[in-house]
N, C-alpha and C. Protein backbone atom coordinates (compact mmCIF):
# COMPACT_ATOMS: atom_id res chain seq x y z
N UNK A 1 -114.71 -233.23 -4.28
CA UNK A 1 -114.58 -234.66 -4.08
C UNK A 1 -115.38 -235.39 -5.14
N UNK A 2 -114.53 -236.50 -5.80
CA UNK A 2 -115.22 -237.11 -6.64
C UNK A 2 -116.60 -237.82 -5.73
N UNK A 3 -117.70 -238.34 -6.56
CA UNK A 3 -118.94 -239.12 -6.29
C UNK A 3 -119.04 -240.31 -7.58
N UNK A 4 -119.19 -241.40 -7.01
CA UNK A 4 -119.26 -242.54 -8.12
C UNK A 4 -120.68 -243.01 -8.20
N UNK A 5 -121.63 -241.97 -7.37
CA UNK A 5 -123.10 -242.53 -7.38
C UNK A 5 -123.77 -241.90 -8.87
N UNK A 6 -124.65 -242.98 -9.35
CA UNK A 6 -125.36 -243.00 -10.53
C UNK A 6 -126.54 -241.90 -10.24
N UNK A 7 -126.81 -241.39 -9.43
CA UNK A 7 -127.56 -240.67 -9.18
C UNK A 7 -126.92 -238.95 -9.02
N UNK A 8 -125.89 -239.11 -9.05
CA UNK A 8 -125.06 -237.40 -8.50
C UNK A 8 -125.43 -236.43 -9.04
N UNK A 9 -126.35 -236.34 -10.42
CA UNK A 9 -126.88 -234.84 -11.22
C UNK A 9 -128.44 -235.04 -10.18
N UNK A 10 -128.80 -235.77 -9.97
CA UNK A 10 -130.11 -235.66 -9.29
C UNK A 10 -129.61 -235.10 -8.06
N UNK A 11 -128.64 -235.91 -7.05
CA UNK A 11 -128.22 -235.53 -5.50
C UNK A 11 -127.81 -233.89 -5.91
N UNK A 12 -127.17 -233.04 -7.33
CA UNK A 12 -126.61 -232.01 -7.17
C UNK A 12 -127.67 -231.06 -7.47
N UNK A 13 -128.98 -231.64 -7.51
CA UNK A 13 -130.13 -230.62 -8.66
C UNK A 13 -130.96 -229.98 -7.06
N UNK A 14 -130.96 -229.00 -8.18
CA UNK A 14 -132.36 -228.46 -7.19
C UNK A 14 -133.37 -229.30 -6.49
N UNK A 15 -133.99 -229.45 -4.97
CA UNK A 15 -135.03 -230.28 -4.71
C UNK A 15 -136.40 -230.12 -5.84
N UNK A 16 -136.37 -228.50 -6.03
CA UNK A 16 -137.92 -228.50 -6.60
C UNK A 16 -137.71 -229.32 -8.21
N UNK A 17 -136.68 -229.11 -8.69
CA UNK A 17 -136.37 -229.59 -10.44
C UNK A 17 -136.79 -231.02 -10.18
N UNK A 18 -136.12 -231.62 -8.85
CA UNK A 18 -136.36 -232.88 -9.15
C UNK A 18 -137.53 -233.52 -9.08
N UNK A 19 -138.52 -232.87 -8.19
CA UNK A 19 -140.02 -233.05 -8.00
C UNK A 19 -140.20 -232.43 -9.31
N UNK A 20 -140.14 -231.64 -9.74
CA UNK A 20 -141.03 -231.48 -10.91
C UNK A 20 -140.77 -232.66 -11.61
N UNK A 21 -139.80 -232.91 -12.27
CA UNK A 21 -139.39 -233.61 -13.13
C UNK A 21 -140.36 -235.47 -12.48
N UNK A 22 -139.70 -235.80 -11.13
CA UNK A 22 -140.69 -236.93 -10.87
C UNK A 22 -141.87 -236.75 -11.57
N UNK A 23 -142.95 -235.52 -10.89
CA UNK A 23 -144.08 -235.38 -11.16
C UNK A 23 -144.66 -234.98 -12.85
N UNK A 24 -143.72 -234.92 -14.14
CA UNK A 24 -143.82 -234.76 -14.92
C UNK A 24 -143.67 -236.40 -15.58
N UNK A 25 -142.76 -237.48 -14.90
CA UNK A 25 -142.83 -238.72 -14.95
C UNK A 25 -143.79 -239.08 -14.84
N UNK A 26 -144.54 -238.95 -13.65
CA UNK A 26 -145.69 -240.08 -13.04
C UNK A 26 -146.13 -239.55 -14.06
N UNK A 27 -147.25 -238.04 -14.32
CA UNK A 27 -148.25 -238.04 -15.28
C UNK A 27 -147.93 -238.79 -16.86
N UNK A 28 -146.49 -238.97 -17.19
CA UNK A 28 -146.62 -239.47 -18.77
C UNK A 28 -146.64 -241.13 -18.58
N UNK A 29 -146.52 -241.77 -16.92
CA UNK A 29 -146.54 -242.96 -17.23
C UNK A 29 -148.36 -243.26 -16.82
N UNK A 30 -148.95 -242.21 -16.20
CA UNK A 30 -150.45 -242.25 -15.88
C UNK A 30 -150.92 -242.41 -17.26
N UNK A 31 -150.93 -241.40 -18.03
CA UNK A 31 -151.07 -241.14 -19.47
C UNK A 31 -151.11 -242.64 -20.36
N UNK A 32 -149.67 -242.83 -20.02
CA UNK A 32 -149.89 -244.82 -21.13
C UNK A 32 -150.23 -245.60 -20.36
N UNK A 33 -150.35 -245.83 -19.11
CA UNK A 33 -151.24 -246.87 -18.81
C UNK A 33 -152.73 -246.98 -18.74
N UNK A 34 -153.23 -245.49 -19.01
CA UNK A 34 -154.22 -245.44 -19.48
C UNK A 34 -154.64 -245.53 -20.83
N UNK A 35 -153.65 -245.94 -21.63
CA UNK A 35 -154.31 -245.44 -23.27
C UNK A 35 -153.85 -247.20 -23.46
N UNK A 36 -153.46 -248.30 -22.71
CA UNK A 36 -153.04 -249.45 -23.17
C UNK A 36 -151.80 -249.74 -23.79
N UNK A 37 -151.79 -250.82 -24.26
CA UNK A 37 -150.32 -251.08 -25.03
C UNK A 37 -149.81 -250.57 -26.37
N UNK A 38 -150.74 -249.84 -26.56
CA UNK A 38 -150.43 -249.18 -28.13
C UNK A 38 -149.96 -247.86 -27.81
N UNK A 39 -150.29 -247.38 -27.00
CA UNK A 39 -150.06 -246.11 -26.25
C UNK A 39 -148.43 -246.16 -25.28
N UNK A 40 -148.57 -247.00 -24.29
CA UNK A 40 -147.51 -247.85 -24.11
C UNK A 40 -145.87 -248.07 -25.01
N UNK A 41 -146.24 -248.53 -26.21
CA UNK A 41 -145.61 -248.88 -27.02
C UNK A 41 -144.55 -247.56 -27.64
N UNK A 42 -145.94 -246.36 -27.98
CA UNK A 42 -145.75 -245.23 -28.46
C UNK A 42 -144.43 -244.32 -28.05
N UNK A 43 -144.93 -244.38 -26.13
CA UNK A 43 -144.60 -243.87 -25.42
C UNK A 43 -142.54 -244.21 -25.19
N UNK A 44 -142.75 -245.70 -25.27
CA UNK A 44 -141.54 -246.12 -25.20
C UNK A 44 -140.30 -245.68 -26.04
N UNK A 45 -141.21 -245.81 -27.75
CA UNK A 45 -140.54 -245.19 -29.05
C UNK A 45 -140.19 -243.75 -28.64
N UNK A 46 -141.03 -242.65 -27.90
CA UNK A 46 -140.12 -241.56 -27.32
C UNK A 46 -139.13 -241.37 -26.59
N UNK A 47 -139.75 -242.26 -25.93
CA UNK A 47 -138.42 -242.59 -24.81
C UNK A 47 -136.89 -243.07 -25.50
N UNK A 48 -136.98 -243.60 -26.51
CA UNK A 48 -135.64 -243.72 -27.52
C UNK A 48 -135.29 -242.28 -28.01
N UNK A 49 -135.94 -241.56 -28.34
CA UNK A 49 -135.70 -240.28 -28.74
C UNK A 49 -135.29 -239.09 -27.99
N UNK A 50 -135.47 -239.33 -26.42
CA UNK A 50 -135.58 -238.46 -25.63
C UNK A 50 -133.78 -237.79 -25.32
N UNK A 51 -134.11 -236.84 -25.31
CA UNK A 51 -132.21 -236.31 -25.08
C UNK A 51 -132.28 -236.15 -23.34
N UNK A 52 -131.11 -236.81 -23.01
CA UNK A 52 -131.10 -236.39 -21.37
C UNK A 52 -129.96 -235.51 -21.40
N UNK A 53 -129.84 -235.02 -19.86
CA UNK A 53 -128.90 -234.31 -19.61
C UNK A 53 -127.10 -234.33 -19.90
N UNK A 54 -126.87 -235.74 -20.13
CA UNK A 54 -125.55 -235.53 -20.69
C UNK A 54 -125.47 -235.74 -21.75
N UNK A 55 -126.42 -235.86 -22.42
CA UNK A 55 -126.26 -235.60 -24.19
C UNK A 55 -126.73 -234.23 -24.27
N UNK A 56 -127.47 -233.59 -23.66
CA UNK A 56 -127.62 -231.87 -24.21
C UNK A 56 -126.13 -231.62 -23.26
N UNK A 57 -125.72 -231.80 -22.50
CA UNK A 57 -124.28 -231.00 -21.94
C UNK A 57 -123.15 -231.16 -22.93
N UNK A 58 -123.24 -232.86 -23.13
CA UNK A 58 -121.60 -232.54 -24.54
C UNK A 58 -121.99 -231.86 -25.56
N UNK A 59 -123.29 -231.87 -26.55
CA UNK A 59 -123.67 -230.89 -27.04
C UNK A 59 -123.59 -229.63 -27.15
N UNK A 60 -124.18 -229.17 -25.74
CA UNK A 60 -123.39 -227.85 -25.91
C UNK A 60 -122.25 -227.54 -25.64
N UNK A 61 -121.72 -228.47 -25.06
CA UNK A 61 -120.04 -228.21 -24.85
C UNK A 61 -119.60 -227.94 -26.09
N UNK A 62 -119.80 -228.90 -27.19
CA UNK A 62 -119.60 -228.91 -28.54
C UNK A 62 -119.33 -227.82 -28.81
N UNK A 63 -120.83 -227.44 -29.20
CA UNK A 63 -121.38 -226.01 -29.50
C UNK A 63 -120.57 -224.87 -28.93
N UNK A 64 -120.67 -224.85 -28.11
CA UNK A 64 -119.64 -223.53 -27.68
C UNK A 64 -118.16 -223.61 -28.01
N UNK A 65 -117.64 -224.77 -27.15
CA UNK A 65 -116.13 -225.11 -28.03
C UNK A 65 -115.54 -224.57 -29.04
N UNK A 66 -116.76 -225.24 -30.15
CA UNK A 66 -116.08 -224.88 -31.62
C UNK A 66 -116.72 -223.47 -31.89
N UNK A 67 -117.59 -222.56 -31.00
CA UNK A 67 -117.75 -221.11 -31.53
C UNK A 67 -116.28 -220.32 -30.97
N UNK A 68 -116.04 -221.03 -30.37
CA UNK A 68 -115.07 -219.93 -29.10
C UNK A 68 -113.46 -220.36 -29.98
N UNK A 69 -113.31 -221.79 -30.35
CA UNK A 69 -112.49 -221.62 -31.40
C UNK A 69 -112.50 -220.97 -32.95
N UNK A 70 -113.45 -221.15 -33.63
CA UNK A 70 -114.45 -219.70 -34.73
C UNK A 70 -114.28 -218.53 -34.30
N UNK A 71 -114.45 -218.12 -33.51
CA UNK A 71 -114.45 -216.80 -32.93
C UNK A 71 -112.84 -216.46 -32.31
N UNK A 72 -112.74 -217.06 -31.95
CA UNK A 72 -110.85 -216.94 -31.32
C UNK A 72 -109.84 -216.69 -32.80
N UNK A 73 -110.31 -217.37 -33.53
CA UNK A 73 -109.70 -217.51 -35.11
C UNK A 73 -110.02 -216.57 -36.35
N UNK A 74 -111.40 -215.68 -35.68
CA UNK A 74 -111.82 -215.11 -36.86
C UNK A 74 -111.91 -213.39 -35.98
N UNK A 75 -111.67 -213.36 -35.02
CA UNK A 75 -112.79 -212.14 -34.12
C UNK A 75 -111.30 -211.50 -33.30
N UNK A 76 -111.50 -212.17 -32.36
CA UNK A 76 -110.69 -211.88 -31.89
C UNK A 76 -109.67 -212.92 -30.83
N UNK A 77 -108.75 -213.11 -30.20
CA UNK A 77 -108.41 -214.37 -29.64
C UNK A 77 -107.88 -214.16 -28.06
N UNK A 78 -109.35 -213.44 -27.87
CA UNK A 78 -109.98 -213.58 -26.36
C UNK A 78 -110.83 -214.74 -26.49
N UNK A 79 -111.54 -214.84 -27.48
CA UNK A 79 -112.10 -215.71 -27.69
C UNK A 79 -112.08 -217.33 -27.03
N UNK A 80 -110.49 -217.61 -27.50
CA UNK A 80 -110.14 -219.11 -26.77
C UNK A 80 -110.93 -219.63 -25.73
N UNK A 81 -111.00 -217.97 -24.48
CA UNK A 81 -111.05 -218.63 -23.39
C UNK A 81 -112.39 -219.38 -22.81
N UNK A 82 -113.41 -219.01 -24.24
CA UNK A 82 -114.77 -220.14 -24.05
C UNK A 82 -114.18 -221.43 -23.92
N UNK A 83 -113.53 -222.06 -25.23
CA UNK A 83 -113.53 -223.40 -24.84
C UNK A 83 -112.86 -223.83 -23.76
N UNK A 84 -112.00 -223.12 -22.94
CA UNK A 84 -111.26 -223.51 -21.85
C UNK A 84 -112.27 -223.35 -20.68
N UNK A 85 -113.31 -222.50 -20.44
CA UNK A 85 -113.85 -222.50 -19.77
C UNK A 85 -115.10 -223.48 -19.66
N UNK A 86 -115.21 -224.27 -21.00
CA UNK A 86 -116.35 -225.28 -21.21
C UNK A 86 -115.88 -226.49 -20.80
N UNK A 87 -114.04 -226.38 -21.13
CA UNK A 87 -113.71 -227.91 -21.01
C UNK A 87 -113.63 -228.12 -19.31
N UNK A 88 -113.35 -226.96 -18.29
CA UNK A 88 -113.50 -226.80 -16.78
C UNK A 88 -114.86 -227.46 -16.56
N UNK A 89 -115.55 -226.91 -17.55
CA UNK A 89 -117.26 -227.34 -16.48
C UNK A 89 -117.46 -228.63 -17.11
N UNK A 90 -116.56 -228.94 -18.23
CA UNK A 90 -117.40 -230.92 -18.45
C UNK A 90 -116.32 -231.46 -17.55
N UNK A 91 -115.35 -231.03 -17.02
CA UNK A 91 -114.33 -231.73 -16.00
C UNK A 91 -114.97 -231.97 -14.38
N UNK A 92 -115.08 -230.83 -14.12
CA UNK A 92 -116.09 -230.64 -13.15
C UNK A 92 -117.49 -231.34 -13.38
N UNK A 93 -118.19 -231.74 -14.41
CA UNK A 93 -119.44 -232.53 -14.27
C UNK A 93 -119.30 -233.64 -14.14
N UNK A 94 -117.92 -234.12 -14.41
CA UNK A 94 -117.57 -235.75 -14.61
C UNK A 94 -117.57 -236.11 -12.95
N UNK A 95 -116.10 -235.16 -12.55
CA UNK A 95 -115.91 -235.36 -10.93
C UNK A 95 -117.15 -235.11 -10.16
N UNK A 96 -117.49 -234.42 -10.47
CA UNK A 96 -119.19 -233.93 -9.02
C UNK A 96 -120.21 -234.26 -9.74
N UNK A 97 -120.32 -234.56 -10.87
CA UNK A 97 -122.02 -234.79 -11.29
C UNK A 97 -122.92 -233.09 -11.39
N UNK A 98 -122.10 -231.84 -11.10
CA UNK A 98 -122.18 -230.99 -11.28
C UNK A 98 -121.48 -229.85 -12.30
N UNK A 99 -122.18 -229.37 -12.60
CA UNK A 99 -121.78 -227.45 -13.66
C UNK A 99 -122.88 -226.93 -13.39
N UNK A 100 -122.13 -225.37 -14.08
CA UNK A 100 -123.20 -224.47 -13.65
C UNK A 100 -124.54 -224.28 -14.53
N UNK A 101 -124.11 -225.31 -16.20
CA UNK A 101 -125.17 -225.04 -16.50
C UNK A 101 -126.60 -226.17 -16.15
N UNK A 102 -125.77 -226.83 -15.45
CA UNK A 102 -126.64 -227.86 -14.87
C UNK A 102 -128.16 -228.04 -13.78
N UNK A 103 -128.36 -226.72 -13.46
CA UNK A 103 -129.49 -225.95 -12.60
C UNK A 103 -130.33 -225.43 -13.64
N UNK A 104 -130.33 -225.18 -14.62
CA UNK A 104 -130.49 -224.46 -15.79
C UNK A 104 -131.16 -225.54 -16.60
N UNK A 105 -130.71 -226.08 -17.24
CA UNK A 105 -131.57 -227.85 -17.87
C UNK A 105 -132.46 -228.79 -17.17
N UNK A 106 -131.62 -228.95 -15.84
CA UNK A 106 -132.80 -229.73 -14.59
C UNK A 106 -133.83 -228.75 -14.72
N UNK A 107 -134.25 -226.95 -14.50
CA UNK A 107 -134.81 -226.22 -14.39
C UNK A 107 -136.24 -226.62 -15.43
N UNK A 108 -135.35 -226.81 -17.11
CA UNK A 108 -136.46 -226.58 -17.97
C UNK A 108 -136.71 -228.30 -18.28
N UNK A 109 -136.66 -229.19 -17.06
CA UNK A 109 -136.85 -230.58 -17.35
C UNK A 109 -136.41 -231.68 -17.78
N UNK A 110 -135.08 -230.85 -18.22
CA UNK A 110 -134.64 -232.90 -19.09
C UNK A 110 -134.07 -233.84 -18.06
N UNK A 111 -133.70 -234.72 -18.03
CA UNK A 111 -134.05 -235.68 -16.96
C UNK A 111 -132.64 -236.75 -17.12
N UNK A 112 -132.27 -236.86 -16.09
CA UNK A 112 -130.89 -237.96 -16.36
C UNK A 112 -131.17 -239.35 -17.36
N UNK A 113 -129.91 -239.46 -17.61
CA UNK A 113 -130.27 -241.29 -18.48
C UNK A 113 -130.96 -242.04 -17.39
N UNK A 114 -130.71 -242.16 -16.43
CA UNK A 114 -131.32 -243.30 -14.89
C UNK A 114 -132.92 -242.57 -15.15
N UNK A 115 -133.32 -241.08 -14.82
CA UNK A 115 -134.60 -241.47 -14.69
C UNK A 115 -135.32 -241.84 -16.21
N UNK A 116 -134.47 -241.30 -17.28
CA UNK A 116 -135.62 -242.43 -18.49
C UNK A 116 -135.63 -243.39 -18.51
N UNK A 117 -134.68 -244.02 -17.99
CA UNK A 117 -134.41 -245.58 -18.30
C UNK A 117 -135.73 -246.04 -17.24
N UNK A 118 -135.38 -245.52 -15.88
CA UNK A 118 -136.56 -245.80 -15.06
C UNK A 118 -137.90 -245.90 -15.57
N UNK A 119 -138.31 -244.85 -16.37
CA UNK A 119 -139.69 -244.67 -16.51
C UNK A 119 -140.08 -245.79 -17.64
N UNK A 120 -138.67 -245.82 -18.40
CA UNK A 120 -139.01 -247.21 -19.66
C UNK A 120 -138.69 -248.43 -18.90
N UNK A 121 -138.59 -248.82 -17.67
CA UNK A 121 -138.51 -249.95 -16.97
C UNK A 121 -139.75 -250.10 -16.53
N UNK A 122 -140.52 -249.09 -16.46
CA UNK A 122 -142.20 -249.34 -15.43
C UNK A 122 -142.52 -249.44 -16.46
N UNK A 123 -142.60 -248.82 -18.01
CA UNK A 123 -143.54 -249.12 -18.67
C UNK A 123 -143.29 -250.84 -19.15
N UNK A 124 -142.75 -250.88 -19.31
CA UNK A 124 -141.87 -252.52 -19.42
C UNK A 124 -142.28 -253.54 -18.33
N UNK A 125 -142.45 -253.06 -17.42
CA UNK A 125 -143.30 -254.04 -16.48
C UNK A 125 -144.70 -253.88 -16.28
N UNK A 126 -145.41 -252.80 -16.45
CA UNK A 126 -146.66 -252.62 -17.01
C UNK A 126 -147.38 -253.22 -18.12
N UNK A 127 -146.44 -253.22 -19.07
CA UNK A 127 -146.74 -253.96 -20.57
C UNK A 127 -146.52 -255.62 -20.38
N UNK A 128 -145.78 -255.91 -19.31
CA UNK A 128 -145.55 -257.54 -18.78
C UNK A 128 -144.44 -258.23 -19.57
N UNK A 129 -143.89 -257.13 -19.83
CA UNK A 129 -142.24 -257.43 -20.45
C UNK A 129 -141.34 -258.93 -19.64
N UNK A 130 -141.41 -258.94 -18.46
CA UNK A 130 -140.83 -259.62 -17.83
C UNK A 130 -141.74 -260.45 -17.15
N UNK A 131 -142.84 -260.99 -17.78
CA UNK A 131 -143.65 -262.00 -17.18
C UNK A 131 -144.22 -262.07 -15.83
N UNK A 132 -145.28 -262.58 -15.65
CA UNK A 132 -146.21 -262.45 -14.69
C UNK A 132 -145.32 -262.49 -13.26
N UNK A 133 -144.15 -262.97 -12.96
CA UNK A 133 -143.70 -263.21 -11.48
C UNK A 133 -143.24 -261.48 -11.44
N UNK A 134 -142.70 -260.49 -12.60
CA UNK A 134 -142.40 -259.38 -12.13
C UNK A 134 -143.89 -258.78 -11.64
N UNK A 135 -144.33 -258.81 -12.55
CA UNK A 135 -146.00 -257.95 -12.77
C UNK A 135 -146.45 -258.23 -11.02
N UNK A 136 -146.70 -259.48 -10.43
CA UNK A 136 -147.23 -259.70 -9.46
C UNK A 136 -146.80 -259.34 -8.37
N UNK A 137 -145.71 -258.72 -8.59
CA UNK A 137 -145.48 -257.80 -7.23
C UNK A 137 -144.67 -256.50 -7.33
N UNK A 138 -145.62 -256.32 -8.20
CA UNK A 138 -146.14 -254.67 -8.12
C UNK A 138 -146.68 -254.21 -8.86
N UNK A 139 -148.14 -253.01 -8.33
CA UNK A 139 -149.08 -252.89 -8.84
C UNK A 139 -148.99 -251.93 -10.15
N UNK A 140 -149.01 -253.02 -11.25
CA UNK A 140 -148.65 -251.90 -13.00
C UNK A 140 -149.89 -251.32 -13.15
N UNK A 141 -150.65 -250.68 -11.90
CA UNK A 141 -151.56 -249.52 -12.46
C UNK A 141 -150.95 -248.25 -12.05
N UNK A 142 -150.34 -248.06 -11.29
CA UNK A 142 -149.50 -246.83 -10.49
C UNK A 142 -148.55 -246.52 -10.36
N UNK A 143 -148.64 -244.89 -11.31
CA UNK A 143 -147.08 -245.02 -11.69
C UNK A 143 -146.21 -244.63 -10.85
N UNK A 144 -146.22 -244.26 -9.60
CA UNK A 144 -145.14 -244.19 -8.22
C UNK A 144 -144.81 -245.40 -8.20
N UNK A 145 -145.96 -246.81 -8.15
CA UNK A 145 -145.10 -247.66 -7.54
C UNK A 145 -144.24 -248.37 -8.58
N UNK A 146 -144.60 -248.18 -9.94
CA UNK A 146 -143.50 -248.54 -10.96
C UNK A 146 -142.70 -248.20 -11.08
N UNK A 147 -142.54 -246.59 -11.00
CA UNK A 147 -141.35 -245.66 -10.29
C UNK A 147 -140.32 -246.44 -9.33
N UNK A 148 -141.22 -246.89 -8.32
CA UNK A 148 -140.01 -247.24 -7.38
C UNK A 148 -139.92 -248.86 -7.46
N UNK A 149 -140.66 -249.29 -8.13
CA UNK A 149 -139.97 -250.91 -8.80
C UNK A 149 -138.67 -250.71 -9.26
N UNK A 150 -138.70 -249.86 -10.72
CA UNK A 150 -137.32 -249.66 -11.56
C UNK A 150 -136.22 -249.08 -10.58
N UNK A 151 -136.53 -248.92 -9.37
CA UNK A 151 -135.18 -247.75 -8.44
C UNK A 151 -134.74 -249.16 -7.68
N UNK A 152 -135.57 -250.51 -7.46
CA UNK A 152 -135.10 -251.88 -6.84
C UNK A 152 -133.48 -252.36 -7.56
């Protein structure tokens, strides 16, 4: 069954991936709000850089795709049946927010577009991006509750 929730690689992930991954959040937003706005700032510029989970998945979809066509063309043409079997699991990730290599990446941490965006929304209201009426209700020393500002 399809799912149209923005959240469906998180609802399909492991409970523990996703606690880790929270708890690998809070500490990097503990981290810049302790080092100030230069730190802050720093932090954000990674956050532009950061690859989430559906940019490493078409990636490797890529990646395999065009080996399994290389290899189908040069090896042997059993080969094909990689990319047919890659283009199943980005079909399947679209409809369920799930594949199989998707336990596997949550595992070693990378994190949906929603939770970076999240974590560059607390730092953004921490830094007072959105002026004192955001700031004042909620406390930009703690990064749970900035956490769950950006989830409002």
């Amino acid at each position: 069954m399809a799912t149209s929730s923005i959240r469906r690689t998180e609802q399909n992930s492991p409970r523990a991936a996703n606690e880790r991954i929270r708890q690998k959040t809070e500490a990097s937003l503990s981290r810049a709000l302790g080092g100030g706005r230069a730190t802050i700032d720093a932090r954000l510029a990674e956050l532009e850089r950061e690859w989430d989970t559906e940019r490493l998945l078409q990636a490797m979809a890529a990646g395999f795709t065009l080996s399994g066509i290389l290899l189908g063309s040069s090896v042997n043409r059993k080969w094909y049946a990689l990319p047919t079997v890659v283009a199943a699991f980005l079909l399947q990730h679209a409809i369920q927010g799930w594949c199989p290599p998707l336990p596997v990446i949550r595992a070693l941490g990378v994190r949906t577009p929603l939770e970076i965006e999240e974590e560059r929304f607390a730092l953004k209201v921490a830094r007072g991006d959105f002026g004192r009426a955001r700031a004042d209700t909620v406390d930009a020393t703690h990064p749970r509750t900035l956490l769950a500002a950006a989830k409002r």
